[in-house]
N, C-alpha and C. Protein backbone atom coordinates (compact mmCIF):
# COMPACT_ATOMS: atom_id res chain seq x y z
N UNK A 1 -4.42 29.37 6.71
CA UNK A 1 -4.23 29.72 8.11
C UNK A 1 -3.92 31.20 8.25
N UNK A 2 -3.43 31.82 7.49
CA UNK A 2 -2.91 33.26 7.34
C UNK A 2 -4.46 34.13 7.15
N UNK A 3 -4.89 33.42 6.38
CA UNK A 3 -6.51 34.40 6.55
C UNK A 3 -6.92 34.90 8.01
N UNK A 4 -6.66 33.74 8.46
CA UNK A 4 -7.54 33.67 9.63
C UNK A 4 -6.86 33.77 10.95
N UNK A 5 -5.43 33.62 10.24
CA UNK A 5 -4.84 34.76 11.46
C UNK A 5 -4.45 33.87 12.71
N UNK A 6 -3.96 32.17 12.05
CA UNK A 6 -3.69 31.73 13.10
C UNK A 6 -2.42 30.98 12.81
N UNK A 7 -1.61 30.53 13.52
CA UNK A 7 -0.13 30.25 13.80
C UNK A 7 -0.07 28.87 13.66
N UNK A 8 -1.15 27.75 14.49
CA UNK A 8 -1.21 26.40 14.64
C UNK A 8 -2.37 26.38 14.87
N UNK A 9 -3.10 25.03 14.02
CA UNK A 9 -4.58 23.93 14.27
C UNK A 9 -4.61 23.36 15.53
N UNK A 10 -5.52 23.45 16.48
CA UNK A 10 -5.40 22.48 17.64
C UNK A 10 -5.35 21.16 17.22
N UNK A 11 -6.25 20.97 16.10
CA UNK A 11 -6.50 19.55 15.65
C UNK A 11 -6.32 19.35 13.48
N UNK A 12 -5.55 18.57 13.38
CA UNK A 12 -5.30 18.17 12.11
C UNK A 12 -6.52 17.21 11.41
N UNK A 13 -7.61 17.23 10.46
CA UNK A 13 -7.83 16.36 10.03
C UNK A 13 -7.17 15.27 8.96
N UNK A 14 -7.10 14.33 8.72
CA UNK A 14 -6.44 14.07 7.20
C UNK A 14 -7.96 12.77 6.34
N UNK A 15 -7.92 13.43 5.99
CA UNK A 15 -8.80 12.51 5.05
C UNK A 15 -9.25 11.64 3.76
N UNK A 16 -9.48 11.37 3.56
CA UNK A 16 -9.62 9.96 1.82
C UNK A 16 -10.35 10.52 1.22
N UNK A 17 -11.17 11.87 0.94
CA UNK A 17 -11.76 12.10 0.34
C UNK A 17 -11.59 13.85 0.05
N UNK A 18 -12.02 14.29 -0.94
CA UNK A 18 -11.39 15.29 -1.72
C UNK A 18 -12.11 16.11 -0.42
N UNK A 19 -12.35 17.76 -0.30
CA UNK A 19 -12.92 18.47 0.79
C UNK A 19 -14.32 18.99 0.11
N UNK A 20 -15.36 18.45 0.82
CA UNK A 20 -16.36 19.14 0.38
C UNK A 20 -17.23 19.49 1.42
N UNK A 21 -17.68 20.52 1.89
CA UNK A 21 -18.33 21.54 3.15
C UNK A 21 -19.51 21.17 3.09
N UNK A 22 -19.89 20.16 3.67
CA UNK A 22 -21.65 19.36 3.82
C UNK A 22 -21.34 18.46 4.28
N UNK A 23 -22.45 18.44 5.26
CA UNK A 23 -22.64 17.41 6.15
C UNK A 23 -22.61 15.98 6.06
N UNK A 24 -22.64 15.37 4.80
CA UNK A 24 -22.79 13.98 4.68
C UNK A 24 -21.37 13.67 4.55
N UNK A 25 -20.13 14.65 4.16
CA UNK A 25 -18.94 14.62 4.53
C UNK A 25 -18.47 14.77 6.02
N UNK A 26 -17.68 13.59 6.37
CA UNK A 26 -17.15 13.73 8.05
C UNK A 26 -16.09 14.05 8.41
N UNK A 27 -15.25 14.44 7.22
CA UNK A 27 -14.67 16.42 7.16
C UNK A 27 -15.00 17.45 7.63
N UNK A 28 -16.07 17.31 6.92
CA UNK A 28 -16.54 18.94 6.66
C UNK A 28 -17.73 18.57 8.48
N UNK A 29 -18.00 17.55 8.91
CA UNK A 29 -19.47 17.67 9.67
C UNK A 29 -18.08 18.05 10.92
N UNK A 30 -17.30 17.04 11.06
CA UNK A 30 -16.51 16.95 12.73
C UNK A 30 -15.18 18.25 12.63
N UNK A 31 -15.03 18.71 11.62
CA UNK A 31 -14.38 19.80 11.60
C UNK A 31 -15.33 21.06 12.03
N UNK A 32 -16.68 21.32 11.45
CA UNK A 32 -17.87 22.04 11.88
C UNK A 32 -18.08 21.77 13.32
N UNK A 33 -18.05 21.05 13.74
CA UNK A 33 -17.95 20.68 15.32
C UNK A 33 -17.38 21.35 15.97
N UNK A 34 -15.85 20.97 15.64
CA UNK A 34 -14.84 21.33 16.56
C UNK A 34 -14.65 22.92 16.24
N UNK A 35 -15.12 23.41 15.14
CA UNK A 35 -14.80 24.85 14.99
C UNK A 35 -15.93 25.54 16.09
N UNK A 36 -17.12 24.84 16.05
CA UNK A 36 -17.92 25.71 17.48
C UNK A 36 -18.22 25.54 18.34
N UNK A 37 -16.87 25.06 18.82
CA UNK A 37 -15.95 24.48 20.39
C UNK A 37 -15.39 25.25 20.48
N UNK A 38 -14.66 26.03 19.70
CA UNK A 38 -13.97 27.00 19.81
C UNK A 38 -12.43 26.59 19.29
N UNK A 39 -12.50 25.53 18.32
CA UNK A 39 -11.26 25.07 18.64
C UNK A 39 -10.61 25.66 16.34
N UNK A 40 -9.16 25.36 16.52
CA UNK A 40 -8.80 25.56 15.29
C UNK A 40 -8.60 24.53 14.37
N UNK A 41 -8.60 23.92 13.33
CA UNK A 41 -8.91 22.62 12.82
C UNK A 41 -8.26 23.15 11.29
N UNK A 42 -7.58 21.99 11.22
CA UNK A 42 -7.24 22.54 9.48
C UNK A 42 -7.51 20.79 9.33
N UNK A 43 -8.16 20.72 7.70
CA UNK A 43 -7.72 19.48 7.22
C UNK A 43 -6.73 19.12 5.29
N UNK A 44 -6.27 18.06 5.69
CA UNK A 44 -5.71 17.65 4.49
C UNK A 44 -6.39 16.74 4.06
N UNK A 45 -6.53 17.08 2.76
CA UNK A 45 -7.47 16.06 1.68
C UNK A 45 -6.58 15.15 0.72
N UNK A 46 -6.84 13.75 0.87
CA UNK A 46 -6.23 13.43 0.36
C UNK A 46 -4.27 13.37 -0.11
N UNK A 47 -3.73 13.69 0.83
CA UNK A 47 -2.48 13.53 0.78
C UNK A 47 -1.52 12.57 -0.07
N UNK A 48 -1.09 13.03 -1.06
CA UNK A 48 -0.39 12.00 -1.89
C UNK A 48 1.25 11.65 -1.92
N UNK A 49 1.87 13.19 -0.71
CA UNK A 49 3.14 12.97 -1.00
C UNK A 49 3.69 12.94 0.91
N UNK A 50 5.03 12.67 1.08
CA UNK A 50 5.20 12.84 3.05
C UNK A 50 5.08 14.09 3.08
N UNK A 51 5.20 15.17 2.09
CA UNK A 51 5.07 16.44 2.64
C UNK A 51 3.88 17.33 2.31
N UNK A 52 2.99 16.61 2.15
CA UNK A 52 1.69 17.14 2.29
C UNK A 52 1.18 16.90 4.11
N UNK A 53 1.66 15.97 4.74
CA UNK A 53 1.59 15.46 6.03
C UNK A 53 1.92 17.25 6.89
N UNK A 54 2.74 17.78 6.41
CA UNK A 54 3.17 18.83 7.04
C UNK A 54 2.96 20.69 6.70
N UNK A 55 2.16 20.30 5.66
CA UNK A 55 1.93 22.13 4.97
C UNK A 55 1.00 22.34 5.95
N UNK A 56 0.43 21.69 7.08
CA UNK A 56 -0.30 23.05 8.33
C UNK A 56 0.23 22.79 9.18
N UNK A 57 1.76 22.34 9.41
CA UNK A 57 2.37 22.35 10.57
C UNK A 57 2.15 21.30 11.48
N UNK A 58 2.64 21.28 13.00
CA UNK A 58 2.07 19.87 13.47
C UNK A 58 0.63 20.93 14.51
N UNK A 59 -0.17 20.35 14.70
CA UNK A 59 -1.49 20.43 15.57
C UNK A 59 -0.88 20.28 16.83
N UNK A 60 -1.63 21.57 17.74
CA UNK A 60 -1.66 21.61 19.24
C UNK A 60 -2.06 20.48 19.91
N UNK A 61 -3.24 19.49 19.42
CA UNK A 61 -3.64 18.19 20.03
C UNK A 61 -3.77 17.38 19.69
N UNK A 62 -3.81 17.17 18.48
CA UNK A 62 -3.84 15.68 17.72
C UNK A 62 -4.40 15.75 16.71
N UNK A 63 -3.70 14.86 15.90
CA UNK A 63 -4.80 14.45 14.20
C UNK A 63 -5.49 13.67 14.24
N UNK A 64 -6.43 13.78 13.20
CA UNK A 64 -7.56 12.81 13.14
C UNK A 64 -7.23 12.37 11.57
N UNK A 65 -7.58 10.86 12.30
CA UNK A 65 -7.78 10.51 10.26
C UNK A 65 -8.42 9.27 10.35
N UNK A 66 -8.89 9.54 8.84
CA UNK A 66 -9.92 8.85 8.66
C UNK A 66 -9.85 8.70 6.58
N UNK A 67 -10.75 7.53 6.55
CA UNK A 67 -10.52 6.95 4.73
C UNK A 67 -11.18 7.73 3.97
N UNK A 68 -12.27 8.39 4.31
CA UNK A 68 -13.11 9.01 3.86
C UNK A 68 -14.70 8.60 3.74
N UNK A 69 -16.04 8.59 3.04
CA UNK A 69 -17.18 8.00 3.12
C UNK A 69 -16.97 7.04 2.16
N UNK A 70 -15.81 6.36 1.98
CA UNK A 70 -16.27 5.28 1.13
C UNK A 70 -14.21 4.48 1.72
N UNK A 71 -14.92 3.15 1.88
CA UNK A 71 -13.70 2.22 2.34
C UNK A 71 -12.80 2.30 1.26
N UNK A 72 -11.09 2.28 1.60
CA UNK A 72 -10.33 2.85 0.08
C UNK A 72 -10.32 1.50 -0.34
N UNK A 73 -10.85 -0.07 0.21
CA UNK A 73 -10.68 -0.98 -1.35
C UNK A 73 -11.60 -0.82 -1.79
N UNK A 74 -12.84 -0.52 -1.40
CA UNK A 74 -14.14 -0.57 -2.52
C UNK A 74 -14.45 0.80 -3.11
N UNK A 75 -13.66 1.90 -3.23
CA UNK A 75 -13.46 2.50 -3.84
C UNK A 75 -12.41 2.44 -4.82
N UNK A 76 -11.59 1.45 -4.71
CA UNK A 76 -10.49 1.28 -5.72
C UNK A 76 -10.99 -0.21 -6.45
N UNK A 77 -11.67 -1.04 -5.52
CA UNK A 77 -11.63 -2.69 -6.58
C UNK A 77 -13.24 -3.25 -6.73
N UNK A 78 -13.65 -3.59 -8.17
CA UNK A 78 -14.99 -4.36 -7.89
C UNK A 78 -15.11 -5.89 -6.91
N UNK A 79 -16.22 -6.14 -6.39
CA UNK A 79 -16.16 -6.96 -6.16
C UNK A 79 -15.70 -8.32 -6.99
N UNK A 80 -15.36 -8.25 -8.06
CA UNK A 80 -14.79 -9.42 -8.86
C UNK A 80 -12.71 -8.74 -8.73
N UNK A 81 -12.59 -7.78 -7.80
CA UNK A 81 -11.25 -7.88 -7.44
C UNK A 81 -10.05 -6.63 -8.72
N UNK A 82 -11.23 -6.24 -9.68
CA UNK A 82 -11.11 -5.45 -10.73
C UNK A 82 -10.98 -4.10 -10.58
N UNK A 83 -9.84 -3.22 -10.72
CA UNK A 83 -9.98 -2.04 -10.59
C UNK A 83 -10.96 -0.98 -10.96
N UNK A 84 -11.48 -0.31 -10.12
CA UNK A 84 -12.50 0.69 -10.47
C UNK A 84 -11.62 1.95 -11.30
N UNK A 85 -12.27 2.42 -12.50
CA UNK A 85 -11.97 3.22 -13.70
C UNK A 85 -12.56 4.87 -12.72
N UNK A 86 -13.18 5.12 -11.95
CA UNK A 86 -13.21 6.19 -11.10
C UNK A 86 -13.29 6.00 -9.47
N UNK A 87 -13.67 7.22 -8.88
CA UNK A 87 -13.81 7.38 -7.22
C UNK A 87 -14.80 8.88 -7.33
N UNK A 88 -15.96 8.22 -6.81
CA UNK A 88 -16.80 9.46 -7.04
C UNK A 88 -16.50 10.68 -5.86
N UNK A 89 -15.31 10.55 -4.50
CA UNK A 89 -15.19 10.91 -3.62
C UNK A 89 -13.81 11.69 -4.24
N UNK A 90 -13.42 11.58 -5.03
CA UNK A 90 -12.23 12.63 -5.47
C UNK A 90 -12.61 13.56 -6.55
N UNK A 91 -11.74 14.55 -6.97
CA UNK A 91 -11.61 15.79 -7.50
C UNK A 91 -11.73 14.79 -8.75
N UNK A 92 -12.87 15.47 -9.63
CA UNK A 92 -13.13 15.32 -10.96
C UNK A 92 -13.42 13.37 -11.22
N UNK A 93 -13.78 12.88 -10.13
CA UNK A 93 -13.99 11.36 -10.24
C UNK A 93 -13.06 10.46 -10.67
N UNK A 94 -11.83 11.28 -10.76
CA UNK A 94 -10.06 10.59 -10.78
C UNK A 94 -10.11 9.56 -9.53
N UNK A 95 -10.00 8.22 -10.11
CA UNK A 95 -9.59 7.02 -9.34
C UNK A 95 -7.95 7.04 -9.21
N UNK A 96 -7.45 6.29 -7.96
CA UNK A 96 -6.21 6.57 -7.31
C UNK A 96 -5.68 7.45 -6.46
N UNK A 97 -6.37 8.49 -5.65
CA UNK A 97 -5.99 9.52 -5.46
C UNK A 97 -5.93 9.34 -3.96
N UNK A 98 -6.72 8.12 -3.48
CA UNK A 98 -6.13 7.62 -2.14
C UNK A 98 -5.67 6.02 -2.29
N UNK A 99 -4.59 5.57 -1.05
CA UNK A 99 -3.97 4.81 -1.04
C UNK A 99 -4.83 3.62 -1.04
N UNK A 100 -4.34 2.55 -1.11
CA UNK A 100 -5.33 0.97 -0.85
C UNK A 100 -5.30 1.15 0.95
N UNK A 101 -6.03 0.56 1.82
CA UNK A 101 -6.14 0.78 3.08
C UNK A 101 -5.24 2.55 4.03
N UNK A 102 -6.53 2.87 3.22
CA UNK A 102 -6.05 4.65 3.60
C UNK A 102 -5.59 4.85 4.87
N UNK A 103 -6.23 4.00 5.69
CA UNK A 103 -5.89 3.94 7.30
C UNK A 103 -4.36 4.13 7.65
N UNK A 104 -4.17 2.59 7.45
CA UNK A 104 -2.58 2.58 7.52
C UNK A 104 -1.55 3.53 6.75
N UNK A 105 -1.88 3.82 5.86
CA UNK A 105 -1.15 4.81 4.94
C UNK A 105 -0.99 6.21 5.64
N UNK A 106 -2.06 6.86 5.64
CA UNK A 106 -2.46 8.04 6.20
C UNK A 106 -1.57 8.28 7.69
N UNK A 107 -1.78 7.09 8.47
CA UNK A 107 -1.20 7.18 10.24
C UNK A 107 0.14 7.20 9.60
N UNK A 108 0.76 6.26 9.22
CA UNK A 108 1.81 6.48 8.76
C UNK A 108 2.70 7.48 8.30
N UNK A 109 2.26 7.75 6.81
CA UNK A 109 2.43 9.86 6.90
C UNK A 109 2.60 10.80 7.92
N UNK A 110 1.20 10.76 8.79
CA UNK A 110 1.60 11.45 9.92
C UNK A 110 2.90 11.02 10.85
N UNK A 111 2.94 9.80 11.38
CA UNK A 111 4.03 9.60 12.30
C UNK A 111 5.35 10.14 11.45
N UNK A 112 5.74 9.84 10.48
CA UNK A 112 7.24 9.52 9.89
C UNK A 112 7.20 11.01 9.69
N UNK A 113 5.96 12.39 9.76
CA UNK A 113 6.21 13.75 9.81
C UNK A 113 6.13 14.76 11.27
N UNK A 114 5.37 13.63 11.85
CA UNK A 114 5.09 14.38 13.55
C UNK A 114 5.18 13.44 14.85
N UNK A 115 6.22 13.41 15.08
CA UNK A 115 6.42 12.26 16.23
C UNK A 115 5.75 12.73 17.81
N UNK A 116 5.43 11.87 18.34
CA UNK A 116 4.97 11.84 19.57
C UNK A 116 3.78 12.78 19.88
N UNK A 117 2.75 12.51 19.00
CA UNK A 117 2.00 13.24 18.64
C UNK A 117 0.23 12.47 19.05
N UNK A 118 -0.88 12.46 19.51
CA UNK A 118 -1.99 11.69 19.36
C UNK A 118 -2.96 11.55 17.72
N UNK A 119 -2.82 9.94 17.61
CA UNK A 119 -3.46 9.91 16.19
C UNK A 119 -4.51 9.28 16.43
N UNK A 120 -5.66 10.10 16.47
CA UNK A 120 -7.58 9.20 16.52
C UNK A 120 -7.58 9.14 14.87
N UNK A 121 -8.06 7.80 15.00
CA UNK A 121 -8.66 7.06 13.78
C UNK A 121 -10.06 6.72 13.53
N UNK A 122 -10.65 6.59 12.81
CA UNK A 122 -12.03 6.55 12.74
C UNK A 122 -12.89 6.71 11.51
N UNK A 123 -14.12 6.35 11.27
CA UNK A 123 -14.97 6.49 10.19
C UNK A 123 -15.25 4.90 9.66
N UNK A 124 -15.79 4.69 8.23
CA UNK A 124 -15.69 3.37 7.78
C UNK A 124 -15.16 2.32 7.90
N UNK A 125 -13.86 2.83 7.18
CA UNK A 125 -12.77 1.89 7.42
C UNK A 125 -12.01 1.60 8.37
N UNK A 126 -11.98 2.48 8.91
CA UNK A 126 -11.75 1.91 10.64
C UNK A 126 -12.72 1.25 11.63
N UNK A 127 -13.94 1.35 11.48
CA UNK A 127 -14.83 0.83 12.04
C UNK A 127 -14.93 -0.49 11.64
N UNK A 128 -15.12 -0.91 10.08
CA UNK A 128 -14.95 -2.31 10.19
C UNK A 128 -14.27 -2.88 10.37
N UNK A 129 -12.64 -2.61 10.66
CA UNK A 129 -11.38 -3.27 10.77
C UNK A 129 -10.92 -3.11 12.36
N UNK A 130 -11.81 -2.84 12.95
CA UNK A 130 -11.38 -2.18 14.26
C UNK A 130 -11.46 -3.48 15.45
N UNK A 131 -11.84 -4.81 14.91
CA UNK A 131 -11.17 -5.98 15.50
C UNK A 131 -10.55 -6.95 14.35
N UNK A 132 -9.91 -8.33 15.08
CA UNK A 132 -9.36 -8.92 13.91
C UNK A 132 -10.61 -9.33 12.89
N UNK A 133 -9.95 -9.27 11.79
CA UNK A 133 -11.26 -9.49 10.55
C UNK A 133 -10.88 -10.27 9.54
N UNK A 134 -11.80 -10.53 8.82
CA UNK A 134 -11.57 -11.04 7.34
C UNK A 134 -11.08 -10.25 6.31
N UNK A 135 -9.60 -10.54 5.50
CA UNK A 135 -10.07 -9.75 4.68
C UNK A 135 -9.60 -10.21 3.51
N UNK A 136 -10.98 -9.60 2.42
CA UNK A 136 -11.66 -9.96 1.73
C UNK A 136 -10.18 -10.04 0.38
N UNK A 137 -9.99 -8.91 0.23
CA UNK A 137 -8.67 -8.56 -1.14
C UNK A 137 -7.16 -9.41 -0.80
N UNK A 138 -6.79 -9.69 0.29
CA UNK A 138 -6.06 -10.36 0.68
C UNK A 138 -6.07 -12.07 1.16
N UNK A 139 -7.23 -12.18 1.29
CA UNK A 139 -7.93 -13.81 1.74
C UNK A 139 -6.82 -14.42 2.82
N UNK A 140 -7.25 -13.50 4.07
CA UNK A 140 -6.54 -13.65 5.22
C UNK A 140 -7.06 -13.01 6.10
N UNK A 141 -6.78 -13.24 7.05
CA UNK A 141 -7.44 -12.75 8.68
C UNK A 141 -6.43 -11.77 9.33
N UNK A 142 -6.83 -10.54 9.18
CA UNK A 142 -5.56 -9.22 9.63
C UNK A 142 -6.19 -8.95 11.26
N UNK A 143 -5.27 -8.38 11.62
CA UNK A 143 -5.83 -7.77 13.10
C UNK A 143 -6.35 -6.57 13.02
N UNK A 144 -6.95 -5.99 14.34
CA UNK A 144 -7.20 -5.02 14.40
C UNK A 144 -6.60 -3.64 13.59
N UNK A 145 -6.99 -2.26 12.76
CA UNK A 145 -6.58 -1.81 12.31
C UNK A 145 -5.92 -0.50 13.59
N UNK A 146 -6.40 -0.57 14.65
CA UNK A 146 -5.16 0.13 15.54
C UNK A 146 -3.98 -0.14 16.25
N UNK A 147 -4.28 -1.30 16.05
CA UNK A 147 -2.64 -2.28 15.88
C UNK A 147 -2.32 -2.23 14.82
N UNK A 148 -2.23 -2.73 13.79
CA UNK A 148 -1.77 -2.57 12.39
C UNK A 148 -1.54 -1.07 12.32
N UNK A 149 -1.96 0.30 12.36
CA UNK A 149 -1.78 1.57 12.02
C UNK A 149 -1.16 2.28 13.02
N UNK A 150 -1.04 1.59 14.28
CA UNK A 150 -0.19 2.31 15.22
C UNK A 150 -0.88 3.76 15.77
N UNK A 151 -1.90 4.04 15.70
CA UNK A 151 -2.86 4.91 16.22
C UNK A 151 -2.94 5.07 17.52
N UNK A 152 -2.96 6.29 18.15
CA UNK A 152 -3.45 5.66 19.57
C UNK A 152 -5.24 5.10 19.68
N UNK A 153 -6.01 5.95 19.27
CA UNK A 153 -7.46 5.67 19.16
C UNK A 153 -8.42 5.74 18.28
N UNK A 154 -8.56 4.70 18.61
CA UNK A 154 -9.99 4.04 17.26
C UNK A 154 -11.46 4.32 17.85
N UNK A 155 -11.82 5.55 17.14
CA UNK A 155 -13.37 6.22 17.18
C UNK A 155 -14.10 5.65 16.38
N UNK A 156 -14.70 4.41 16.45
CA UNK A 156 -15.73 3.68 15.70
C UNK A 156 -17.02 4.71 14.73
N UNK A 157 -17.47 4.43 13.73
CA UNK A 157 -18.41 5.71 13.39
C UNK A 157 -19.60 5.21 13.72
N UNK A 158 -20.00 5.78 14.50
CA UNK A 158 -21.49 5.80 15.16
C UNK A 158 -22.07 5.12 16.17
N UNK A 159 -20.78 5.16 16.66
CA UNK A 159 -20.54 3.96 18.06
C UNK A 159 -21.13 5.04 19.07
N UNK A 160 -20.49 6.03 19.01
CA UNK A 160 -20.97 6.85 20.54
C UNK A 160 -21.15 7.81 20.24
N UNK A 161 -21.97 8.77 20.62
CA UNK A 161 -22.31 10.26 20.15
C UNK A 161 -20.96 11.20 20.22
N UNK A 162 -20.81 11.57 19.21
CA UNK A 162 -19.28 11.95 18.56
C UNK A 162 -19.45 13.11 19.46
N UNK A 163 -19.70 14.10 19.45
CA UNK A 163 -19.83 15.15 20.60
C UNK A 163 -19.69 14.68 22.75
N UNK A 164 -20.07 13.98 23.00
CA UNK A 164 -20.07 13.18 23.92
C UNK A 164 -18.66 13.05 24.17
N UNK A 165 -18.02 11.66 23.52
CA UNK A 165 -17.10 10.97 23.48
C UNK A 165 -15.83 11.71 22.90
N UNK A 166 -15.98 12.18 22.11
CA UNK A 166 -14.88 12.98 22.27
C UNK A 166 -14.29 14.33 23.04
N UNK A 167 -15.12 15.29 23.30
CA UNK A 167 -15.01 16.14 24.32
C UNK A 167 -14.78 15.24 25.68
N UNK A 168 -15.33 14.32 26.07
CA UNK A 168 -14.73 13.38 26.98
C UNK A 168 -13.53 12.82 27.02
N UNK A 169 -12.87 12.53 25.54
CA UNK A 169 -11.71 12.08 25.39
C UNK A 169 -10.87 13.30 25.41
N UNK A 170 -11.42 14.46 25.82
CA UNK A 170 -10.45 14.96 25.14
C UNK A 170 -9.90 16.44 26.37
N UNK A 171 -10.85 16.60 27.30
CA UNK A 171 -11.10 16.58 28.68
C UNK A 171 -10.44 15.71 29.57
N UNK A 172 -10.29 14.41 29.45
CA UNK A 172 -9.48 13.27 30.10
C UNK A 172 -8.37 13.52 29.75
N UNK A 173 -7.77 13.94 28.48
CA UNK A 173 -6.19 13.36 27.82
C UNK A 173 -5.83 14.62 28.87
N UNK A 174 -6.67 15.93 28.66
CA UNK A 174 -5.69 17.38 28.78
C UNK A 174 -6.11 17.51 30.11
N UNK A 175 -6.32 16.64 31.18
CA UNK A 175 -6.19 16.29 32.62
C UNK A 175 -5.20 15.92 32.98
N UNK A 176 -4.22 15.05 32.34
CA UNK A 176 -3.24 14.48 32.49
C UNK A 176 -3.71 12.68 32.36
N UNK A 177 -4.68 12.16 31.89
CA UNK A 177 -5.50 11.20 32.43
C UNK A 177 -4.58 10.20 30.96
N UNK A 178 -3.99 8.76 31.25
CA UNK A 178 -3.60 8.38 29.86
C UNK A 178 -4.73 7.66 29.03
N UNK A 179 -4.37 7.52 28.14
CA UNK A 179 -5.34 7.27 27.18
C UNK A 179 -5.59 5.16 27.66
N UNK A 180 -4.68 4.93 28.11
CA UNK A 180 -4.31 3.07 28.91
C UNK A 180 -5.34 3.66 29.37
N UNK A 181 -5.78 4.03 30.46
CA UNK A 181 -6.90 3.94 31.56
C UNK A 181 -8.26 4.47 31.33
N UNK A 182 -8.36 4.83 30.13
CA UNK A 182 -9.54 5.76 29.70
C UNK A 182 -10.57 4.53 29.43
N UNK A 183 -11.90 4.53 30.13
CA UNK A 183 -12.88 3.41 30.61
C UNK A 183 -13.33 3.05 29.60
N UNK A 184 -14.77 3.54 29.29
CA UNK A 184 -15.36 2.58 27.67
C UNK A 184 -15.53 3.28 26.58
N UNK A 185 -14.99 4.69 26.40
CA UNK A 185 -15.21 5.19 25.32
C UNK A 185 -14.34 4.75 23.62
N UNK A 186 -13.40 5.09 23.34
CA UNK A 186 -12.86 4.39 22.02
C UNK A 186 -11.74 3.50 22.57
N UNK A 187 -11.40 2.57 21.98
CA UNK A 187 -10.68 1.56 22.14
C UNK A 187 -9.22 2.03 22.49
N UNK A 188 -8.21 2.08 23.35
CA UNK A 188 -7.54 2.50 23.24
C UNK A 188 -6.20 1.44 23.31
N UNK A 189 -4.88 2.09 22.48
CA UNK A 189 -3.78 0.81 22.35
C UNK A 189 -3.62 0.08 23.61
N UNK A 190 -2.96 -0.78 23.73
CA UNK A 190 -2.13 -1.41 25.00
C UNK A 190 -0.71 -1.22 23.87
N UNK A 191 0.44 -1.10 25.30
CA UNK A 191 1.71 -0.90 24.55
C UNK A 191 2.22 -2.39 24.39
């Protein structure tokens, strides 16, 4: 942030996957976004400790987080329930380096370091967990993962044209408009 000569990120990413600047990363693509919006964006990769939650300070508008391009159990377990010996999405293909359900982990971090703060969730693993579901490693039926993670909003991946919907969301919030009344774009909590 000192390079570049700025004080605070409007927007925090946090992410499940190590940082790599290409597009098939949704790091590196929605951070590229928001940087030519005009906006300031720092992200954290992979966070392993509560105070990694806080080395860029808290964000002018909200964090984003997300598991990374690969769901954190099937990057951590074979389908026979067996731990995977790497993670091709981390530094040097070191397995462990994100939590089991990165979702919840990740929101978490943030809250217990930045209170009263907006947390959009989104990508893979939020998308498939984003009503009640099956699940598979646990052999039980969990709820929604923005209930379970305490998020305010769940940005499905590829639900709505990410440019669209979020400049919409994000236009509405800094209207004064609450996120309860916001019509069909991402799902938003009930308290």
């Amino acid at each position: 942030m000192e390079k570049r000569g700025w004080d605070e990120c409007d927007f925090i990413f946090v992410s499940g996957d190590a940082y790599v600047d290409h597009p098939s990363f949704a790091a590196a693509l929605i951070c590229r976004l928001l940087e030519e919006e005009g906006f300031r964006v720092g992200i954290i990769p992979q966070p392993n400790a509560p105070s990694r939650y806080a080395v860029l300070g808290r964000p002018r508008f909200a964090f984003l987080v997300g598991a990374g391009n690969l769901d954190s159990m099937v990057a951590h377990y074979t389908a026979a329930k067996k731990p995977r010996s790497q993670d091709a999405y981390s530094p040097g293909g070191r397995a462990g380096l994100r939590p089991d359900r990165a979702i919840l982990k990740y929101v978490e971090g943030v809250r217990r370091t930045n209170k009263n703060i907006p947390v959009i969730i989104g990508g893979i693993e939020a998308s498939l967990r984003r009503f009640a579901h099956y699940d598979y490693w646990s052999d039980t039926v969990r709820r929604s993962v923005l209930l379970d993670s305490k998020a305010d909003i769940l940005y499905p991946a590829l639900r709505y044209p990410l440019h669209h919907g979020f400049f919409l969301w994000f236009h509405l919030t800094q209207g004064g408009a609450r996120f309860q009344l916001w019509p069909a774009l991402p799902c938003p909590r009930s308290e």
